[in-house]
C-alpha atoms as a PDB file:
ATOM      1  CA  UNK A   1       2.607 -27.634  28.097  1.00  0.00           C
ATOM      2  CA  UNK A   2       3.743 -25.210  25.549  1.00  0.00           C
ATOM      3  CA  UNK A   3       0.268 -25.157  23.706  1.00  0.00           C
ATOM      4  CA  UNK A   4      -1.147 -23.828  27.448  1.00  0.00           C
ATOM      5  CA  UNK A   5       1.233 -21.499  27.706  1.00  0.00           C
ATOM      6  CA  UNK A   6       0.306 -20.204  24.560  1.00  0.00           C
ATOM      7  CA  UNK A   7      -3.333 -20.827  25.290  1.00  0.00           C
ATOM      8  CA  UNK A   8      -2.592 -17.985  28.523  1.00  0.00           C
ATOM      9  CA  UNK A   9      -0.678 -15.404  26.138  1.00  0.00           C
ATOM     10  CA  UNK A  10      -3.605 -15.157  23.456  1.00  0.00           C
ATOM     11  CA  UNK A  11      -5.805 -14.887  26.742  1.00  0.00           C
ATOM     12  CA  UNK A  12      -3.431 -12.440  27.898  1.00  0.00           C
ATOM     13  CA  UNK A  13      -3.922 -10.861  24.187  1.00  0.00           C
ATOM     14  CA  UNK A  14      -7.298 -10.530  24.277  1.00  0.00           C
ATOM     15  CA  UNK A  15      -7.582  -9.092  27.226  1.00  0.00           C
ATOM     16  CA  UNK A  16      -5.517  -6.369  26.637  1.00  0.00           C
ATOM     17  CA  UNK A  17      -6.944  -5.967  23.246  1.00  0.00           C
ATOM     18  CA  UNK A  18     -10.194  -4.675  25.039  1.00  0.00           C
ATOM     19  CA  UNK A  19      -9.069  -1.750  26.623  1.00  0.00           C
ATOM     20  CA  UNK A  20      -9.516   1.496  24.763  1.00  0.00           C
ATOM     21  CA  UNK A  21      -7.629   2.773  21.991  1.00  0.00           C
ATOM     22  CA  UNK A  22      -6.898   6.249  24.115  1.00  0.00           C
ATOM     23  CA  UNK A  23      -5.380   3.901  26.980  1.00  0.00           C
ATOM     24  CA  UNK A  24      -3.444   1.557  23.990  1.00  0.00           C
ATOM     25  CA  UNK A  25      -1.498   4.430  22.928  1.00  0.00           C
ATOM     26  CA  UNK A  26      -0.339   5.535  26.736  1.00  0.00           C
ATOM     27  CA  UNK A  27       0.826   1.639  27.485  1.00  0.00           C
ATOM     28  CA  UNK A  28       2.658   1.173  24.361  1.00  0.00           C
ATOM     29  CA  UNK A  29       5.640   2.897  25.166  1.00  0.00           C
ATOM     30  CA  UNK A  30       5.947   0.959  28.189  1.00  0.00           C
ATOM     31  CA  UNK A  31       6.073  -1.761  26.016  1.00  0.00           C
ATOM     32  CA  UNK A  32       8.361  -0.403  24.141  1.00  0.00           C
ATOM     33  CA  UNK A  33      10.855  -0.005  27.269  1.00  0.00           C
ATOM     34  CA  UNK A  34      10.471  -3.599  27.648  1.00  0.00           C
ATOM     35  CA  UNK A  35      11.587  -4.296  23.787  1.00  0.00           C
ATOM     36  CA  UNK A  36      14.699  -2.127  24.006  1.00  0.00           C
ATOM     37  CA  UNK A  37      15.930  -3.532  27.593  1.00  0.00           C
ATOM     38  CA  UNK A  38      14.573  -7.178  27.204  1.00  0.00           C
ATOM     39  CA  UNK A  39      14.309  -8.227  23.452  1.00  0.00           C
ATOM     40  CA  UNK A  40      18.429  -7.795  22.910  1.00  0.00           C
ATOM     41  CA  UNK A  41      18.514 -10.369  20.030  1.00  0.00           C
ATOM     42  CA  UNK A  42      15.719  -8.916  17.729  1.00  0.00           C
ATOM     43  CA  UNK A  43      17.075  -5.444  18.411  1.00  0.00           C
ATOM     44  CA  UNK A  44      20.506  -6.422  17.378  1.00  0.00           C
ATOM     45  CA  UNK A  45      19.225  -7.260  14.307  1.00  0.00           C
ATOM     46  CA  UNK A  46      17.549  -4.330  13.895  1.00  0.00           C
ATOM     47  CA  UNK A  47      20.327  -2.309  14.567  1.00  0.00           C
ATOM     48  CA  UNK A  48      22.728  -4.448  11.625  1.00  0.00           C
ATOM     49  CA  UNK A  49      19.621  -3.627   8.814  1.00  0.00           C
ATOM     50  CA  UNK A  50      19.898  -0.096   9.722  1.00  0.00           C
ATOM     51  CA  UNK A  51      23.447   0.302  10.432  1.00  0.00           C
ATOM     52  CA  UNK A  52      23.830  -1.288   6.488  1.00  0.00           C
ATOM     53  CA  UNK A  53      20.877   0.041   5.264  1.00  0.00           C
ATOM     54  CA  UNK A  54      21.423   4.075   6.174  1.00  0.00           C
ATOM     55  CA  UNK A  55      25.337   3.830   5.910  1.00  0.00           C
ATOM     56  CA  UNK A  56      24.983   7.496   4.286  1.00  0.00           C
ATOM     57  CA  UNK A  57      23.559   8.604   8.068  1.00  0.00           C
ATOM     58  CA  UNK A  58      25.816  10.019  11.043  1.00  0.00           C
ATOM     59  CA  UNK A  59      25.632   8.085  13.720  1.00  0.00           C
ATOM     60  CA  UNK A  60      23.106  10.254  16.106  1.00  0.00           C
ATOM     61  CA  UNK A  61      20.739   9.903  13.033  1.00  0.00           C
ATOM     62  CA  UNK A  62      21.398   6.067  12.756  1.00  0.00           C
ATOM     63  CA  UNK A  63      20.796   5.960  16.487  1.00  0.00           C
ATOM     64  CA  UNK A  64      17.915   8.112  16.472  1.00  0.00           C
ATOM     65  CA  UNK A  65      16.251   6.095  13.823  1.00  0.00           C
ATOM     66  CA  UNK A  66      17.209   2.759  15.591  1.00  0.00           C
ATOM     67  CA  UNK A  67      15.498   4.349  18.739  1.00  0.00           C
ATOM     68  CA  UNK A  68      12.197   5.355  17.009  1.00  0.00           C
ATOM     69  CA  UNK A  69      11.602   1.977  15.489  1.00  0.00           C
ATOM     70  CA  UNK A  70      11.539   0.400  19.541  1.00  0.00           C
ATOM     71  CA  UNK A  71       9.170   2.955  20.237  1.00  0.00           C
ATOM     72  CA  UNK A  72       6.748   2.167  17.440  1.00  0.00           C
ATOM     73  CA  UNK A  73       7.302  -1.824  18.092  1.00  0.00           C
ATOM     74  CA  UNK A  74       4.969  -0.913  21.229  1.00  0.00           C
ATOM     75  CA  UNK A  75       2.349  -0.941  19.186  1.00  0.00           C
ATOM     76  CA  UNK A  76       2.514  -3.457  17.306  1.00  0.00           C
ATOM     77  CA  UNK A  77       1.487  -6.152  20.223  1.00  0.00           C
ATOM     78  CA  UNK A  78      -2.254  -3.758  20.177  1.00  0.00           C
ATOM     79  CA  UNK A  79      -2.433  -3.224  15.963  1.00  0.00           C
ATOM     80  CA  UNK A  80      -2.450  -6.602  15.365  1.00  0.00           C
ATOM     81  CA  UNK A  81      -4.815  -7.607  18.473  1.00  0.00           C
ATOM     82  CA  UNK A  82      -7.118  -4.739  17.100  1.00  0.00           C
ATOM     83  CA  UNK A  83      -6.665  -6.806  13.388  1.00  0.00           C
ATOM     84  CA  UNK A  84      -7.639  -9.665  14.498  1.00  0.00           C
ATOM     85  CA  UNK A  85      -9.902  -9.576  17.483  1.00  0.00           C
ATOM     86  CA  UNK A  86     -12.051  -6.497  16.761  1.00  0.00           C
ATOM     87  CA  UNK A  87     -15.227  -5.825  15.032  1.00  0.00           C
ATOM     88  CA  UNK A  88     -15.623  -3.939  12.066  1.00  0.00           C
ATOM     89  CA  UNK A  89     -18.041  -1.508  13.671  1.00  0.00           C
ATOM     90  CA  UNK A  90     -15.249  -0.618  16.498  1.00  0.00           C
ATOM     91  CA  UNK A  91     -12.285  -0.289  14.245  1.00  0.00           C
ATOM     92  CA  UNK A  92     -14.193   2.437  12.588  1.00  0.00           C
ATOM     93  CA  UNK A  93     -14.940   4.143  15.601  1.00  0.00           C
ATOM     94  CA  UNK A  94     -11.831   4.226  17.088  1.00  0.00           C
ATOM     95  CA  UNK A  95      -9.258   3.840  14.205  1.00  0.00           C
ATOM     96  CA  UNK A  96      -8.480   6.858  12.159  1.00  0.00           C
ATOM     97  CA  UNK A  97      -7.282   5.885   8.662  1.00  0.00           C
ATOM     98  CA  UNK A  98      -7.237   7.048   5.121  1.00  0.00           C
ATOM     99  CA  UNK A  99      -7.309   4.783   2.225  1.00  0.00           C
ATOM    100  CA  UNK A 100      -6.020   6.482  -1.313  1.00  0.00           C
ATOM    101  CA  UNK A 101      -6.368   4.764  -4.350  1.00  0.00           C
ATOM    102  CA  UNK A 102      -9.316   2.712  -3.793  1.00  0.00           C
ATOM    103  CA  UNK A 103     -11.656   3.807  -6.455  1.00  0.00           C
ATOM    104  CA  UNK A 104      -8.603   2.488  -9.038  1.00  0.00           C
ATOM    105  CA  UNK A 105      -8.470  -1.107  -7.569  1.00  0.00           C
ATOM    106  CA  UNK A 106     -12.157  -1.245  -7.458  1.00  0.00           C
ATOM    107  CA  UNK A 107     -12.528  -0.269 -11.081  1.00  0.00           C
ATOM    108  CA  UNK A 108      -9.734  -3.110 -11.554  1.00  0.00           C
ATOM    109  CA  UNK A 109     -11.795  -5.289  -9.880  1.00  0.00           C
ATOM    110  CA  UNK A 110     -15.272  -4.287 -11.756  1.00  0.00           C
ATOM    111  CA  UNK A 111     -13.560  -5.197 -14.689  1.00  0.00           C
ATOM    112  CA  UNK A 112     -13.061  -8.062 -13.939  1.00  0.00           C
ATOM    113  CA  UNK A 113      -8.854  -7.975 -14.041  1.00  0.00           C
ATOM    114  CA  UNK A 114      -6.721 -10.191 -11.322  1.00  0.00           C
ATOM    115  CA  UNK A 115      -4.783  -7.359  -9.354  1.00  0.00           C
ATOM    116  CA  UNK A 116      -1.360  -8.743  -7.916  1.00  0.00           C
ATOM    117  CA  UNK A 117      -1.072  -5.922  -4.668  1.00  0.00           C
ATOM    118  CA  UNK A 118       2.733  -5.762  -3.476  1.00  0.00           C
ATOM    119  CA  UNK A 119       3.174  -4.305  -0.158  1.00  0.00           C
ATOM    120  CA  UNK A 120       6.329  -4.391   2.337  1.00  0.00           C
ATOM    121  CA  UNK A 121       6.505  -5.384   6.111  1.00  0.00           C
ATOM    122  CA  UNK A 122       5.458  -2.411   8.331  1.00  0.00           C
ATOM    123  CA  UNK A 123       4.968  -2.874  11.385  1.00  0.00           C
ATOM    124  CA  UNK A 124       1.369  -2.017  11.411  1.00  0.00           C
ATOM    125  CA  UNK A 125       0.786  -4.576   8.024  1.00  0.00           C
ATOM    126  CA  UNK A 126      -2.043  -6.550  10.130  1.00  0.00           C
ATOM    127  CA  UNK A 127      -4.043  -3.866  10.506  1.00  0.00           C
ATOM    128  CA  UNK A 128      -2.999  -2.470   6.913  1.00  0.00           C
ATOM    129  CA  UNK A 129      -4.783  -5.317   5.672  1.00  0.00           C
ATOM    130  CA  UNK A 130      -7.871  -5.626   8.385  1.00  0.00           C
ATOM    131  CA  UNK A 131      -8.399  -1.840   7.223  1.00  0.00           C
ATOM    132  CA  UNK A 132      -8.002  -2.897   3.780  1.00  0.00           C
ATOM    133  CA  UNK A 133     -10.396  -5.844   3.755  1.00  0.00           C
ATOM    134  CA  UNK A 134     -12.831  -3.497   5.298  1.00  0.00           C
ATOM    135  CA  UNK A 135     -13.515  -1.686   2.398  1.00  0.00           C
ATOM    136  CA  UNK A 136     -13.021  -3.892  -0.397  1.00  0.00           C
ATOM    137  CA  UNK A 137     -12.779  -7.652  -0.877  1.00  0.00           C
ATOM    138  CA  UNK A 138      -8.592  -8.958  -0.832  1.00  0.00           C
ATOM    139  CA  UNK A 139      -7.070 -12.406  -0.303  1.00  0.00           C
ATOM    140  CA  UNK A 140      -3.773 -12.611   1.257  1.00  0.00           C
ATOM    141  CA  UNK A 141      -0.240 -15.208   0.787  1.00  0.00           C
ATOM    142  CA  UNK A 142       0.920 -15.829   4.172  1.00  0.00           C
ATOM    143  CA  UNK A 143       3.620 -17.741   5.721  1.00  0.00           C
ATOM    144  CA  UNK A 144       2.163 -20.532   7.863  1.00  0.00           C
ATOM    145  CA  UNK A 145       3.611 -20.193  11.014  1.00  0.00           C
ATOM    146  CA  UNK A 146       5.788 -22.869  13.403  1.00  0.00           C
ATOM    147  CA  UNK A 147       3.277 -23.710  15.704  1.00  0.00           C
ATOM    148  CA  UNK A 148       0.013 -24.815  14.635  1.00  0.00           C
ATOM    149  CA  UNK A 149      -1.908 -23.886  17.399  1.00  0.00           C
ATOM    150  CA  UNK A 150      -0.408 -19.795  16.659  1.00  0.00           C
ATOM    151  CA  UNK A 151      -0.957 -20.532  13.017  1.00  0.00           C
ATOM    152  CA  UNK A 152      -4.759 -21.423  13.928  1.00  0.00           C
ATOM    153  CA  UNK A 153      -5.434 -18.050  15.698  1.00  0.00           C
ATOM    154  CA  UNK A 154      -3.074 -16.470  12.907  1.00  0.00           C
ATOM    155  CA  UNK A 155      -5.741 -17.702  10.459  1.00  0.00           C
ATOM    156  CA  UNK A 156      -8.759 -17.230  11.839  1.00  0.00           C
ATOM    157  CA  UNK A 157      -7.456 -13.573  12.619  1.00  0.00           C
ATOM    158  CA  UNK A 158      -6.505 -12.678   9.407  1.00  0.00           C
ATOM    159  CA  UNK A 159      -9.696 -13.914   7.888  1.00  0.00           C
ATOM    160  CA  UNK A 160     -11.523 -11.272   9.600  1.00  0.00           C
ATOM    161  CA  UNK A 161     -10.373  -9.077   6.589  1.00  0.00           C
ATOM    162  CA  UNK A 162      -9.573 -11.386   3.715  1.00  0.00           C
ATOM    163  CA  UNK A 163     -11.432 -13.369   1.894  1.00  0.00           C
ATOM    164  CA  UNK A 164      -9.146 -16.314   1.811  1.00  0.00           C
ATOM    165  CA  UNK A 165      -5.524 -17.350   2.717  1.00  0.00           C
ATOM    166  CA  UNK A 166      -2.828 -19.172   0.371  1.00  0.00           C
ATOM    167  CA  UNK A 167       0.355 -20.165   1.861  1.00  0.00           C
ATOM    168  CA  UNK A 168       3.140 -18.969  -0.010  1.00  0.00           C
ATOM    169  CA  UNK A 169       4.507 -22.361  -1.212  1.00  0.00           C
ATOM    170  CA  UNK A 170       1.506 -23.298  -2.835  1.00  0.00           C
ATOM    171  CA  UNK A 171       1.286 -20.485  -5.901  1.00  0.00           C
ATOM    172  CA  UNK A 172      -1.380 -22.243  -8.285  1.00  0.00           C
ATOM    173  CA  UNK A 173      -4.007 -21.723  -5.577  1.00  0.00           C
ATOM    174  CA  UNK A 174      -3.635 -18.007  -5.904  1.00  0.00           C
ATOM    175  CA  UNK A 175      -3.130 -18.289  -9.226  1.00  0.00           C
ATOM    176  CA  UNK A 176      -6.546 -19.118  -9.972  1.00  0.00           C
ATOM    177  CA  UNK A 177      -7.899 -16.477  -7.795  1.00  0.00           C
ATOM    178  CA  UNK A 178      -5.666 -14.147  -9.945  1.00  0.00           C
ATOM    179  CA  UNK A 179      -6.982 -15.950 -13.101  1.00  0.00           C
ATOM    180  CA  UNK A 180     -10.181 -15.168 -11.788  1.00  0.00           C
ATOM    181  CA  UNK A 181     -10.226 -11.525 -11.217  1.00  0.00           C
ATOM    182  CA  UNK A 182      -9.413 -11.259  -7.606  1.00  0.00           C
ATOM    183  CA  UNK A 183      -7.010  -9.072  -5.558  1.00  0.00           C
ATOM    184  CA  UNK A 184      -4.066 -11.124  -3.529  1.00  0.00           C
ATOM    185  CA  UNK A 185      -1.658  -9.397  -1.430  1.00  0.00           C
ATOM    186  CA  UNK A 186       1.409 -10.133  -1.631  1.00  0.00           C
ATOM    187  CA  UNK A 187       4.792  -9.260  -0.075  1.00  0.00           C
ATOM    188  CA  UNK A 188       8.420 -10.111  -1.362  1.00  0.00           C
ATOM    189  CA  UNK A 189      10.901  -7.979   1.026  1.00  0.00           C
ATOM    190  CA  UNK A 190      11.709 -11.086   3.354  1.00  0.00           C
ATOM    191  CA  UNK A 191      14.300 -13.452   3.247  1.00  0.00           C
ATOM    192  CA  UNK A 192      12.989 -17.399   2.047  1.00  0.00           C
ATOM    193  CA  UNK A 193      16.640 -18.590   1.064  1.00  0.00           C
ATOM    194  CA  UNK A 194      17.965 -19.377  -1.857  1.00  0.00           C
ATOM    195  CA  UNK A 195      16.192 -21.851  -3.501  1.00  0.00           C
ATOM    196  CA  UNK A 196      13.520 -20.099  -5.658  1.00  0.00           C
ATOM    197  CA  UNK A 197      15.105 -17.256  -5.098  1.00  0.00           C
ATOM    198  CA  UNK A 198      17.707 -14.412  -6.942  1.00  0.00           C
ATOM    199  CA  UNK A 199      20.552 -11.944  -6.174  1.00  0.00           C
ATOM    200  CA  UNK A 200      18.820  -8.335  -6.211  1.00  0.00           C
ATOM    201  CA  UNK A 201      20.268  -5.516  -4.670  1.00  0.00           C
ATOM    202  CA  UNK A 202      18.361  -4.078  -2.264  1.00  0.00           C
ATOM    203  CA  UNK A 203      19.265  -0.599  -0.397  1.00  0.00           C
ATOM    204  CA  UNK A 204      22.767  -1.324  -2.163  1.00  0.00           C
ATOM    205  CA  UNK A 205      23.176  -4.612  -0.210  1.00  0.00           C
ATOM    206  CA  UNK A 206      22.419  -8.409  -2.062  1.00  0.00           C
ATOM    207  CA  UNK A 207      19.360 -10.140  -1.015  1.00  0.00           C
ATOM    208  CA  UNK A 208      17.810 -12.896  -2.269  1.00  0.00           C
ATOM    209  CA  UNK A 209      14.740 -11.883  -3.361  1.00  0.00           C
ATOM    210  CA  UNK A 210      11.812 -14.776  -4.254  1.00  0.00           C
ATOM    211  CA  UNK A 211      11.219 -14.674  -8.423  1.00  0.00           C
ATOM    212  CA  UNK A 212       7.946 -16.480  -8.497  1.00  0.00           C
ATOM    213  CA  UNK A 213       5.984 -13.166  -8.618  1.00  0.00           C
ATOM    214  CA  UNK A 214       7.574 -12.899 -12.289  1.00  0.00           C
ATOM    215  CA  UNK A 215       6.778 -16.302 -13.296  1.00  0.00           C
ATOM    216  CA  UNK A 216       3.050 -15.482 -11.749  1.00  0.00           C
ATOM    217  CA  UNK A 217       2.769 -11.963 -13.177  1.00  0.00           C
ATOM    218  CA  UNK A 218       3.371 -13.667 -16.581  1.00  0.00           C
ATOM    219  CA  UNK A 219       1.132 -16.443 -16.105  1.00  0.00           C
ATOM    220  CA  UNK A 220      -2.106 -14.567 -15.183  1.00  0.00           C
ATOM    221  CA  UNK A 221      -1.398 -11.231 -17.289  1.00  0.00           C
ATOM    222  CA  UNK A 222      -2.845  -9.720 -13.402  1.00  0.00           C
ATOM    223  CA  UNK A 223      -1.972  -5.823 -12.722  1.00  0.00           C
ATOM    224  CA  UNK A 224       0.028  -4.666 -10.186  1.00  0.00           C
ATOM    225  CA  UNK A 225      -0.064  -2.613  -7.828  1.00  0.00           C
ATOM    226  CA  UNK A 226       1.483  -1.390  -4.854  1.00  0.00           C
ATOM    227  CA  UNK A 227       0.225  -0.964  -1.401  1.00  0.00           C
ATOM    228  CA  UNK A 228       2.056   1.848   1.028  1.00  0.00           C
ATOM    229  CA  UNK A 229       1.212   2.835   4.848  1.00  0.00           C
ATOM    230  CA  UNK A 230       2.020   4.925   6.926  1.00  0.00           C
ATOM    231  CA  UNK A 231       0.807   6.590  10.317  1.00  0.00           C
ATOM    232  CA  UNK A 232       0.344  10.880  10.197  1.00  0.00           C
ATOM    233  CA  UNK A 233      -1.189  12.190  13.401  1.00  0.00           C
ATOM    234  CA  UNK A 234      -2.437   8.890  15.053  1.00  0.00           C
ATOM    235  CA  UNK A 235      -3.970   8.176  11.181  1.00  0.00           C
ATOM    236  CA  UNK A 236      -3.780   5.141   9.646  1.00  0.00           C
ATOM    237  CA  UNK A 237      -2.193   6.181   5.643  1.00  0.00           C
ATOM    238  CA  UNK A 238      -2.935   3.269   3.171  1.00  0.00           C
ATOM    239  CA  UNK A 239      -2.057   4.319  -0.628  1.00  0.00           C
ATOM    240  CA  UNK A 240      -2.560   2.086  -3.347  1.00  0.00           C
ATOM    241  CA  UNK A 241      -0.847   2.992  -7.092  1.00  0.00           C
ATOM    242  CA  UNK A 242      -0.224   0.821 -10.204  1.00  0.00           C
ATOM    243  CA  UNK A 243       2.969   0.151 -10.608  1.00  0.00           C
ATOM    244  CA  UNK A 244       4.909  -0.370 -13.888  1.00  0.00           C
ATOM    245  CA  UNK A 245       7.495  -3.391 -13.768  1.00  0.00           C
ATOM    246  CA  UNK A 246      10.437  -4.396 -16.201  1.00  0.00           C
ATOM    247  CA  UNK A 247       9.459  -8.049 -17.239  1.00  0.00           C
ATOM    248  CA  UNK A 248      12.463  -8.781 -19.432  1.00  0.00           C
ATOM    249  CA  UNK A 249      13.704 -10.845 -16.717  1.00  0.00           C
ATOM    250  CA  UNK A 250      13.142 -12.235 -13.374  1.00  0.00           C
ATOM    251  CA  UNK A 251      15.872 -10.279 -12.207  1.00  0.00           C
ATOM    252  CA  UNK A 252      14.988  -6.783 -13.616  1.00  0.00           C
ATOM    253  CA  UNK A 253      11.007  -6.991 -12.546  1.00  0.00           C
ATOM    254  CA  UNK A 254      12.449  -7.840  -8.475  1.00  0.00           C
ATOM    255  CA  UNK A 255      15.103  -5.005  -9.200  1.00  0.00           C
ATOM    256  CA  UNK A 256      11.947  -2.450 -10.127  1.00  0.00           C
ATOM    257  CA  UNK A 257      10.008  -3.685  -7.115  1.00  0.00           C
ATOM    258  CA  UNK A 258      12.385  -3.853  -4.772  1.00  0.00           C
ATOM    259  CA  UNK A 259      13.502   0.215  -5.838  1.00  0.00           C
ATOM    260  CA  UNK A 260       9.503   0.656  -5.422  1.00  0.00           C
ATOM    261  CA  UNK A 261       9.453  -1.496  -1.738  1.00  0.00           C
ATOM    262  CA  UNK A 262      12.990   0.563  -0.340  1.00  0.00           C
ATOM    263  CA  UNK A 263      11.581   4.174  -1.570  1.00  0.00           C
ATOM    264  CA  UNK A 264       8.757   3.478   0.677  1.00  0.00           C
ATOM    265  CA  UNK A 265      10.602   2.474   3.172  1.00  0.00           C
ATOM    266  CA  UNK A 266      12.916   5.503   3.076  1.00  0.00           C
ATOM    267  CA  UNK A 267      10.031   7.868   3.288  1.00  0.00           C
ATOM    268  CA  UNK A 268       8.964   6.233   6.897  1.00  0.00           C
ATOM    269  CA  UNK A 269      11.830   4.472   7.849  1.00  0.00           C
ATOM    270  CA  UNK A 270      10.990   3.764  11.759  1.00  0.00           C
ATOM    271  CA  UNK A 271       7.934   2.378  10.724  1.00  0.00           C
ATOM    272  CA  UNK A 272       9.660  -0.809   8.934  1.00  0.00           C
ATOM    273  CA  UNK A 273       9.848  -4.221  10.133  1.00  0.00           C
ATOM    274  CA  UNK A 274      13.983  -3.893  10.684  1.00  0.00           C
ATOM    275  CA  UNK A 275      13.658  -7.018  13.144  1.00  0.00           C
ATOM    276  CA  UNK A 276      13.828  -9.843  10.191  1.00  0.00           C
ATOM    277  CA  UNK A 277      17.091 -10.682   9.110  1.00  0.00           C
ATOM    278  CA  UNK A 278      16.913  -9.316   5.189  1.00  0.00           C
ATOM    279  CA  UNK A 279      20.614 -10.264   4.001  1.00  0.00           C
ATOM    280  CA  UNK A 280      20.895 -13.911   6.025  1.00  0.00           C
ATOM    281  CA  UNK A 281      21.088 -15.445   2.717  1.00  0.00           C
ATOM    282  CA  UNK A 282      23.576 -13.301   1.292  1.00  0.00           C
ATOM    283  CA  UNK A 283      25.896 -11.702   3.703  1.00  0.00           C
ATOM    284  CA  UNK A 284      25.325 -14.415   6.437  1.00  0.00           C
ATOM    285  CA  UNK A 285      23.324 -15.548   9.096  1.00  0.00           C
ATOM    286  CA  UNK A 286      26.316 -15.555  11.551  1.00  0.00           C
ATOM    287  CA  UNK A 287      28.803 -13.420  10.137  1.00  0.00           C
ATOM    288  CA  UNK A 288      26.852 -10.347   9.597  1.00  0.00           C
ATOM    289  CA  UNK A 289      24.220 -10.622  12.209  1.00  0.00           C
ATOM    290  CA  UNK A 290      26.800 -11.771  14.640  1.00  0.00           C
END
């Protein structure tokens, strides 16, 4: 029963995924109504991460902020439809975007160097990555998700722009493809739980924070980089710069990234993914998202 109901949501999905970009953009924030009046628990969270997160704001900028990232959740349902539904050919004709920093990876990649490419959840990361793939080859760690009928489209969506998929508890697999030259993408700013993970502050607040990229980082002697995105005038912004880390330590190469991961955030704050609950681990699941 619940795998039909599912079934009639991707329909649902794809359906809507067909209409025009021009006509996406006018429905979204109707969707976004719906998020703010019917999606109470997600936007509760939301509200927590940025209430702790932008403590240094007055409260009409807090709420502002708060307001802004609702609207822009209206798109999300259509970015990651376009991600993982559309051609190549139609993506380009529709989808403005901008990719800086390419020529560097691809010389990293001529060379024949592993490139480890750190990005954060935006809200638009699906079709960050679809963009990405476009233009040169990636392979991606994912979470597989709950339901393996989701996880199935998940897959088979994502694929559409990377070359393979790794699931985040099984690091030797993209460990080779680091070993042998290729680009993964890879994102730490979510919280796992404890186990395999550290204390590192993040905007000023603990979080645990996963250390394996250290312990990975070390074992393939990849680069790393950092992918940011952002969306100026309806155009999709994708910048990708090496990034120096402290690897002392576990703890001082997820401090450095995490500085990296929250300046990018600060820069385009609404465009963030403020509905996962960063600080469970650390400052509670029910006490501070209560």
């Amino acid at each position: 029963m619940k795998n039909i109901f599912l079934s009639l949501l991707v329909f649902f999905w794809r359906a809507i995924a067909l209409l025009p970009r021009s006509l996406q953009l006018k429905i979204s924030p109707v969707i976004s109504k719906f998020i703010s009046i019917f999606l109470k628990k997600r936007n509760h969270i939301s509200k927590k991460n940025i209430d702790a997160c932008f403590y240094d704001l007055d409260d009409i900028k807090r709420s502002s902020l708060i307001k802004s990232n609702i609207n822009n959740s209206g798109l999300v349902m259509f970015d990651t439809a376009i991600s993982w539904f559309w051609s190549d050919a139609r993506i380009n004709k529709e989808i403005k975007y901008k990719i800086r920093g390419l020529k560097q990876l691809k010389n990293e990649q001529n060379k024949g160097n592993g490139v480890l490419l750190f990005f954060k959840h935006s809200l638009h990361l699906e079709l960050d990555a679809r963009i990405l793939g476009m233009n040169v080859d990636i392979y991606g760690v994912e979470r597989t998700h709950n339901s393996k009928f989701f996880d199935a489209i998940q897959s088979k969506g994502r694929l559409k722009g990377v070359k393979g998929l790794c699931d985040k508890n099984k690091p030797l697999k993209f460990i080779k493809w680091l070993l042998s030259g290729k680009t993964v993408l890879y994102a730490t700013d979510q919280d796992y739980g404890m186990n395999g993970s550290e204390v590192v502050n993040f905007f000023n607040l603990p979080a645990a924070t996963i250390s394996a990229p250290h312990k990975i980082i070390r074992k393939t002697n990849c680069q790393t980089y950092f992918l940011n995105s952002f969306i100026e005038n309806d155009e999709y912004i994708i910048e990708i710069e090496k990034i120096e880390l402290n690897m002392n330590s576990d703890n001082e190469m997820s401090s450095d990234l995490n500085k990296i991961i929250e300046n990018s955030i600060r820069k385009h704050p609404s465009e963030y993914l403020w509905q996962h609950r960063r600080f469970k681990s650390t400052l509670g699941k029910e006490e501070f998202y209560k």
